[in-house]
PDB file of N, CA and C in Angstrom:
ATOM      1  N   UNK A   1      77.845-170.401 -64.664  1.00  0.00           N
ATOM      2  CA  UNK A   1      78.062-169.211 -63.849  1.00  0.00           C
ATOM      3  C   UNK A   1      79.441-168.634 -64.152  1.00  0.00           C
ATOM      4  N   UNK A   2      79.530-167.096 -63.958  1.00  0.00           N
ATOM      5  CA  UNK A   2      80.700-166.331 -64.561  1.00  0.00           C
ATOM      6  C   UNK A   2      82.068-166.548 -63.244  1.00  0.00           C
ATOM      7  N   UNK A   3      83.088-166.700 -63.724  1.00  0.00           N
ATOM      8  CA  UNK A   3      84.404-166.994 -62.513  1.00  0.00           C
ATOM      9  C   UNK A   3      84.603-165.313 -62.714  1.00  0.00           C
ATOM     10  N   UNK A   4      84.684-164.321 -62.280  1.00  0.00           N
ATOM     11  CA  UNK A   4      85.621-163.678 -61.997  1.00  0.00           C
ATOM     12  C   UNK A   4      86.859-163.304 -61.218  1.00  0.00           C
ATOM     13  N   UNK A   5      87.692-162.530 -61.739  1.00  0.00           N
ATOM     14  CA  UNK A   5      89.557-162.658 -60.924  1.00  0.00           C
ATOM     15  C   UNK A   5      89.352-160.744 -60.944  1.00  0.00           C
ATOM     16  N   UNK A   6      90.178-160.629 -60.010  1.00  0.00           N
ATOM     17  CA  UNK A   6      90.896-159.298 -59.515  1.00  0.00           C
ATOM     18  C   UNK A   6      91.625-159.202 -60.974  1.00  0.00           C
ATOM     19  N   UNK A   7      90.797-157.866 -61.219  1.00  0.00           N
ATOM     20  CA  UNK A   7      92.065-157.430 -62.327  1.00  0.00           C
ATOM     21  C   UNK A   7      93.163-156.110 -61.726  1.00  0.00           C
ATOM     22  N   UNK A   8      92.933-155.042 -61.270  1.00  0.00           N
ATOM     23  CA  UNK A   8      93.279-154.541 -60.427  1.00  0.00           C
ATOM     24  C   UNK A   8      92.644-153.962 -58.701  1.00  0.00           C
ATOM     25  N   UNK A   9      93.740-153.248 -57.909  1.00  0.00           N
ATOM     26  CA  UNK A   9      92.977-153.002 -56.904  1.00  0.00           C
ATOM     27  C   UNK A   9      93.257-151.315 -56.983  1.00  0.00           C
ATOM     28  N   UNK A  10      92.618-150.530 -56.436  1.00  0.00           N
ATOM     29  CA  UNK A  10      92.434-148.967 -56.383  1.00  0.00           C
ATOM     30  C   UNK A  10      92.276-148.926 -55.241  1.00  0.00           C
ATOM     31  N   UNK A  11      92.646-147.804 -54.502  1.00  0.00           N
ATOM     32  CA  UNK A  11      92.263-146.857 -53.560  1.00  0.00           C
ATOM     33  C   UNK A  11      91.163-145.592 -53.109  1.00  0.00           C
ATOM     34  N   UNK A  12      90.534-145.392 -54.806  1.00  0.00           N
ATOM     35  CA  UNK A  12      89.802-144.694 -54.554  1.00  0.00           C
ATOM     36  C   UNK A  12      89.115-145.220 -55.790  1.00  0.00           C
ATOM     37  N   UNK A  13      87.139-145.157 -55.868  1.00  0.00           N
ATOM     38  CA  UNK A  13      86.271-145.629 -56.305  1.00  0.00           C
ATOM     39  C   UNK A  13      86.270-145.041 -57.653  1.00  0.00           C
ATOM     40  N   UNK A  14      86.674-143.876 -57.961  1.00  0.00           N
ATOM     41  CA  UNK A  14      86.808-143.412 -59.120  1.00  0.00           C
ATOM     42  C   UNK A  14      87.108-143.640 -59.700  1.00  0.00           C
ATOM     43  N   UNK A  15      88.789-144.430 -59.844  1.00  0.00           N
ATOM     44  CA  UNK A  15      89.689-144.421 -60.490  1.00  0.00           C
ATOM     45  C   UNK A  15      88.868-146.040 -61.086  1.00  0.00           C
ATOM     46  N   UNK A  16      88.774-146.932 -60.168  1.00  0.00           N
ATOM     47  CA  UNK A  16      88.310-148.443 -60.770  1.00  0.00           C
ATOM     48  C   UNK A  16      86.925-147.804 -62.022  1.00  0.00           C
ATOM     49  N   UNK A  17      86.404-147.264 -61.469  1.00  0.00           N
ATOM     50  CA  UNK A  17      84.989-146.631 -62.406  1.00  0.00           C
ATOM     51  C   UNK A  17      85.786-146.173 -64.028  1.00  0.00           C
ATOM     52  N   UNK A  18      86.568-145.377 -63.508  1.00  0.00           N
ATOM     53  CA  UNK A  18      87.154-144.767 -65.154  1.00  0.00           C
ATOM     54  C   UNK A  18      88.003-145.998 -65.676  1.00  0.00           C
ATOM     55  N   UNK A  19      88.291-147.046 -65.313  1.00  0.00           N
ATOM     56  CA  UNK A  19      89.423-148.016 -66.193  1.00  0.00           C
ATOM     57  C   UNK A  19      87.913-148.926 -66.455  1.00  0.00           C
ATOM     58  N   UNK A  20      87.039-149.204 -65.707  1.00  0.00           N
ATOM     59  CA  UNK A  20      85.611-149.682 -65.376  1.00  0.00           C
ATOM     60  C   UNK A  20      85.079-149.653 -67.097  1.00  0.00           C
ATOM     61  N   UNK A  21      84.911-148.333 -67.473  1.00  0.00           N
ATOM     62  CA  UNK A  21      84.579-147.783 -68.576  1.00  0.00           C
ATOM     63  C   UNK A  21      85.137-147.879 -69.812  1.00  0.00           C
ATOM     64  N   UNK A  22      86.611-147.992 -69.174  1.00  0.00           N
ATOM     65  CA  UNK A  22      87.107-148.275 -70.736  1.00  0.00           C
ATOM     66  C   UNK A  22      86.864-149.166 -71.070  1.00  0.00           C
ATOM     67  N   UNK A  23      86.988-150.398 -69.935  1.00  0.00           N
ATOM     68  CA  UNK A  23      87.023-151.772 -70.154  1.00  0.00           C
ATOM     69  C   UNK A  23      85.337-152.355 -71.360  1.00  0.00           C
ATOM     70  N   UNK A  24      84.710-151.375 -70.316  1.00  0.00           N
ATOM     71  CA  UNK A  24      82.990-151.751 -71.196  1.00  0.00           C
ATOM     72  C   UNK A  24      83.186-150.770 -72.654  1.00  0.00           C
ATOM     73  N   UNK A  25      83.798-149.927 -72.707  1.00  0.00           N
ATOM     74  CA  UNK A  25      83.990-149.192 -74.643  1.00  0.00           C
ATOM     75  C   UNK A  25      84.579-150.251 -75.446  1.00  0.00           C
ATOM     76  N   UNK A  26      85.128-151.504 -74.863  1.00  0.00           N
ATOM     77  CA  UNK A  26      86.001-152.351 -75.290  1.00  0.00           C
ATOM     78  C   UNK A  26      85.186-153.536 -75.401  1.00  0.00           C
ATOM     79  N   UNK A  27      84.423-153.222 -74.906  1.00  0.00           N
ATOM     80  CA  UNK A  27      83.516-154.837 -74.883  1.00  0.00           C
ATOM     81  C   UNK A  27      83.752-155.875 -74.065  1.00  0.00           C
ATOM     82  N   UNK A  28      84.734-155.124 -73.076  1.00  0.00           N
ATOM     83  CA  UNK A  28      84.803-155.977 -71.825  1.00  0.00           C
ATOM     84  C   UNK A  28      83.765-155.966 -70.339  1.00  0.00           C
ATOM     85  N   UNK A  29      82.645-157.033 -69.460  1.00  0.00           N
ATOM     86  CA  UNK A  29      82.118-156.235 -68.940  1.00  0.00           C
ATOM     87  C   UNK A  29      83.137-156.795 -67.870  1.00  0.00           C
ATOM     88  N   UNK A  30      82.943-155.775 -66.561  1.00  0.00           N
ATOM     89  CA  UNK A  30      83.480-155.251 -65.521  1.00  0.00           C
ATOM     90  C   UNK A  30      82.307-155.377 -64.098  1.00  0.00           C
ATOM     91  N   UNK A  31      83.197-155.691 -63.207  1.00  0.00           N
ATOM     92  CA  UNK A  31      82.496-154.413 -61.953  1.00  0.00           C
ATOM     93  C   UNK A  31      83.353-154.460 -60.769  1.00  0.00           C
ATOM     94  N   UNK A  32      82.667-153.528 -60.213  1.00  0.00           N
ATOM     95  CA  UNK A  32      83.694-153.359 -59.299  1.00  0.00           C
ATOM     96  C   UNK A  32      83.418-153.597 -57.804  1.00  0.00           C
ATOM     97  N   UNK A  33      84.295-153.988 -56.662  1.00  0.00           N
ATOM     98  CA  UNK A  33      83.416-154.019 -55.486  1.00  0.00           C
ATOM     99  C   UNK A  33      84.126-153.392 -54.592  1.00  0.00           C
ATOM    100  N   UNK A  34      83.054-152.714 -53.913  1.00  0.00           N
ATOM    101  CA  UNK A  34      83.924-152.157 -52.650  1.00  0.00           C
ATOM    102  C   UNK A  34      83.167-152.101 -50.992  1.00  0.00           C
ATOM    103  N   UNK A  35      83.619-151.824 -50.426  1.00  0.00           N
ATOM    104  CA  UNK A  35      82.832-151.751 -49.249  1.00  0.00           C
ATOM    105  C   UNK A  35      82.154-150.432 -48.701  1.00  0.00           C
ATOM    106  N   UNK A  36      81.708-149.522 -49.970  1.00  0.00           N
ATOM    107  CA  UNK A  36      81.303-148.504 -49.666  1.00  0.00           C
ATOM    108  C   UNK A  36      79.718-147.485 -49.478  1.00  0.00           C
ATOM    109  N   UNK A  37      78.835-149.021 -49.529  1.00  0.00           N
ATOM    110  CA  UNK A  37      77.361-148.712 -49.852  1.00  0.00           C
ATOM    111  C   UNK A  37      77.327-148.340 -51.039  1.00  0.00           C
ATOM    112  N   UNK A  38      77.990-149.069 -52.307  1.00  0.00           N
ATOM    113  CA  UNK A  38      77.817-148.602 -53.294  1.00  0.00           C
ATOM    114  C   UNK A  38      78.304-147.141 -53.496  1.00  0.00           C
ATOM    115  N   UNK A  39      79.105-146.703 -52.750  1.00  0.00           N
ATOM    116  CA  UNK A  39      79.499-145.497 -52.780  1.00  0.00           C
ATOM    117  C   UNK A  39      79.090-144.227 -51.960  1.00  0.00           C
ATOM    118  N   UNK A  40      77.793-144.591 -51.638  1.00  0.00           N
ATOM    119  CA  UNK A  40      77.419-143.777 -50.638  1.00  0.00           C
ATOM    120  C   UNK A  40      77.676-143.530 -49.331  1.00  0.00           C
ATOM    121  N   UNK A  41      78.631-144.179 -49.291  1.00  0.00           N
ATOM    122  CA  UNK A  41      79.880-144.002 -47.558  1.00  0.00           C
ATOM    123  C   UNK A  41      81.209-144.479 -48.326  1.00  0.00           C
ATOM    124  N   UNK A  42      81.570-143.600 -48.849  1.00  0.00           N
ATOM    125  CA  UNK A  42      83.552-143.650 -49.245  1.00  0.00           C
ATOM    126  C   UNK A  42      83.777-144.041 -47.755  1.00  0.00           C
ATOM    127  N   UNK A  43      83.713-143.411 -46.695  1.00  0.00           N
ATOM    128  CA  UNK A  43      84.514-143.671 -45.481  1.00  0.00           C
ATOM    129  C   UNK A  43      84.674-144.862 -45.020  1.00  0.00           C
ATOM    130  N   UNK A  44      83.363-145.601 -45.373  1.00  0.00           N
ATOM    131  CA  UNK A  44      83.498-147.853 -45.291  1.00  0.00           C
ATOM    132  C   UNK A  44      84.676-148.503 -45.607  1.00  0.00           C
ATOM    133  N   UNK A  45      85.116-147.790 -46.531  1.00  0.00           N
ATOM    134  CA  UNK A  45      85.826-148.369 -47.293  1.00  0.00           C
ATOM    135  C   UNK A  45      87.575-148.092 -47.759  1.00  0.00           C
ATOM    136  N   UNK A  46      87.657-146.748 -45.996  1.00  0.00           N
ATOM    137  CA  UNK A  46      89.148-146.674 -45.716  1.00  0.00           C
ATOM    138  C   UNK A  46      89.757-148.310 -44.852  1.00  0.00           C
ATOM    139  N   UNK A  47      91.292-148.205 -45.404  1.00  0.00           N
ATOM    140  CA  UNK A  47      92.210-148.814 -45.685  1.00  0.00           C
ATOM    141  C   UNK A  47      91.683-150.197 -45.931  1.00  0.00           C
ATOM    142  N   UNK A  48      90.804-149.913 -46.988  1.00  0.00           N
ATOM    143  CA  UNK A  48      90.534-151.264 -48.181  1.00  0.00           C
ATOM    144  C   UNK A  48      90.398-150.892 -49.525  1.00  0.00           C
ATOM    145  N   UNK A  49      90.910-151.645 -50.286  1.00  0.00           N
ATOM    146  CA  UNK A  49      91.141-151.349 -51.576  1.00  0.00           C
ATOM    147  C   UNK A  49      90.111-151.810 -52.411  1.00  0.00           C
ATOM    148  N   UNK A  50      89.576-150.884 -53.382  1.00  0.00           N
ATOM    149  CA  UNK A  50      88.474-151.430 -54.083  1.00  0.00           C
ATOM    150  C   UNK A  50      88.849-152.085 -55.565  1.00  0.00           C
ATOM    151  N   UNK A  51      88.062-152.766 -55.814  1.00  0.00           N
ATOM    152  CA  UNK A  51      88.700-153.940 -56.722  1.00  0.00           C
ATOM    153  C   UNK A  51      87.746-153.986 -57.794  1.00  0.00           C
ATOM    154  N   UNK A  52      88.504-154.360 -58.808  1.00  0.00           N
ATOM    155  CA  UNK A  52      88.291-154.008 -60.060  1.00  0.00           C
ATOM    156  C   UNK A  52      87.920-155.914 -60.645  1.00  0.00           C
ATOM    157  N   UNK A  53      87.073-156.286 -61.230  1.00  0.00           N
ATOM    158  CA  UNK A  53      86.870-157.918 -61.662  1.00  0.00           C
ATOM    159  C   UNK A  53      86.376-158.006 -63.153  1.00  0.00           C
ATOM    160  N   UNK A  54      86.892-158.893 -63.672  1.00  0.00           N
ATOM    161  CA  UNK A  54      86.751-159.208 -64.915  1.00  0.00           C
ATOM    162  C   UNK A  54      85.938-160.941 -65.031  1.00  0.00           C
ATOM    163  N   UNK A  55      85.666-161.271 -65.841  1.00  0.00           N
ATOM    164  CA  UNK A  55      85.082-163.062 -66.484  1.00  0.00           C
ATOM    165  C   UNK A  55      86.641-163.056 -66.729  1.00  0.00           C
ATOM    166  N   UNK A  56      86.950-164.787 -66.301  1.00  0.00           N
ATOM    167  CA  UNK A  56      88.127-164.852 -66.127  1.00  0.00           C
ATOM    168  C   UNK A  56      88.612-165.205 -67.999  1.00  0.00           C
ATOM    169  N   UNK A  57      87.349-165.177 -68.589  1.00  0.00           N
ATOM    170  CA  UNK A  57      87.774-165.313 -69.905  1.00  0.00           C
ATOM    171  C   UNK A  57      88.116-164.598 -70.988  1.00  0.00           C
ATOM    172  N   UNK A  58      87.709-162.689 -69.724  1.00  0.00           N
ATOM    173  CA  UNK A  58      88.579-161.639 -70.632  1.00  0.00           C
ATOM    174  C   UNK A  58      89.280-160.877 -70.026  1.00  0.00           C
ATOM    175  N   UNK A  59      89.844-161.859 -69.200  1.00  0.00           N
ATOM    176  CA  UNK A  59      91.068-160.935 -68.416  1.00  0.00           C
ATOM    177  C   UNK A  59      92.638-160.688 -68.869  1.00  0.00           C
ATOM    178  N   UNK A  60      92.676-161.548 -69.854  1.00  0.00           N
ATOM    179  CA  UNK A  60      94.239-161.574 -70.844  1.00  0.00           C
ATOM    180  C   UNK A  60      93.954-160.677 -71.638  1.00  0.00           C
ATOM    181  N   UNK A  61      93.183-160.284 -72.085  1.00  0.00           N
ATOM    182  CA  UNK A  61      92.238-158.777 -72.962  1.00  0.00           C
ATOM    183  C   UNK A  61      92.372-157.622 -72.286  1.00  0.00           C
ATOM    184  N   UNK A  62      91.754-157.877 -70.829  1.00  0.00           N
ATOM    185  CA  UNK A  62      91.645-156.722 -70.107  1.00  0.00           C
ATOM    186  C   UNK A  62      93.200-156.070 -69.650  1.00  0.00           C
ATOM    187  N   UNK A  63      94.242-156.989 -68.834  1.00  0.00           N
ATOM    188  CA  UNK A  63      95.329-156.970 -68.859  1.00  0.00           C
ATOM    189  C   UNK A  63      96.136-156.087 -70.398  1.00  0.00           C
ATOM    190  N   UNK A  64      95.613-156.530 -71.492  1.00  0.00           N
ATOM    191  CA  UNK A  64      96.407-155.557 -72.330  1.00  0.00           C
ATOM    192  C   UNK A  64      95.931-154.581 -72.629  1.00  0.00           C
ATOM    193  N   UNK A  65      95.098-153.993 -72.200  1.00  0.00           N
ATOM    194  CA  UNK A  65      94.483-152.640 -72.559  1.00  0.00           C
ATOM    195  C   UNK A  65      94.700-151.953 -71.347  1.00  0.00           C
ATOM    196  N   UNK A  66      94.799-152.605 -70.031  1.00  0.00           N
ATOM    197  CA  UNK A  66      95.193-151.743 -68.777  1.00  0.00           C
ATOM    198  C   UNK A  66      96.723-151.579 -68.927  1.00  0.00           C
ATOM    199  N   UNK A  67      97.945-152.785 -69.761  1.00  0.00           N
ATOM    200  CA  UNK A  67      99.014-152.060 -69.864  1.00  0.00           C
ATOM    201  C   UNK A  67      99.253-151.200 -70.674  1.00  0.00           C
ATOM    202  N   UNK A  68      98.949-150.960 -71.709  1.00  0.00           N
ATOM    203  CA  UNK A  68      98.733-150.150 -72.688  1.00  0.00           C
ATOM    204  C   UNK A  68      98.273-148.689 -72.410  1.00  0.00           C
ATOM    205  N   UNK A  69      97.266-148.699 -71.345  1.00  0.00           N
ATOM    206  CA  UNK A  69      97.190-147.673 -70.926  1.00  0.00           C
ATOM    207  C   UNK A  69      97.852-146.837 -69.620  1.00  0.00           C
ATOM    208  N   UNK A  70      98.555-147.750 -68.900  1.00  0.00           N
ATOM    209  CA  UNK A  70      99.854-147.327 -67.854  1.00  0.00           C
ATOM    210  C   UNK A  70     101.124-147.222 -68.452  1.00  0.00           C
ATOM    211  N   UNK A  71     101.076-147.562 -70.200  1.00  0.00           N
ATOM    212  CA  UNK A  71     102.823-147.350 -70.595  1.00  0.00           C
ATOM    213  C   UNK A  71     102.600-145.679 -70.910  1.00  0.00           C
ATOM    214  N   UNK A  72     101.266-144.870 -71.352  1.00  0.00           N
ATOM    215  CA  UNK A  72     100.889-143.532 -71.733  1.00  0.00           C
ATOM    216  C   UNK A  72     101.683-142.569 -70.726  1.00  0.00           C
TER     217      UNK A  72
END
């Protein structure tokens, strides 16, 4: 069974979705969880942060492509 770890946390569902994406163009898979019916109630899921998860075996991967893309 897969371990996943918090790779980052977001505030809004979008933003985890678009780093979400890069991560899978990369061959990393992803997902994300939030408390929002899957999205269909954003409002569930005020003042909680939605979270971004990786296999803890490509998260030193994932980590350099998310800094890489916050030094831009």
């Amino acid at each position: 069974m897969a371990e996943f770890v918090i790779l980052k946390e977001f505030l809004q569902r979008h933003d985890a979705e678009m780093i979400k994406n890069l991560l899978e163009e990369n061959g990393i898979k992803s997902i994300v969880q939030a408390d929002d019916c899957g999205g269909l109630r954003p409002f569930l899921s005020f003042g909680c942060t939605i979270k971004l998860k990786v296999d803890i075996s490509d998260a030193e991967e994932a980590r350099i492509i998310l800094n890489a893309l916050e030094e831009k």
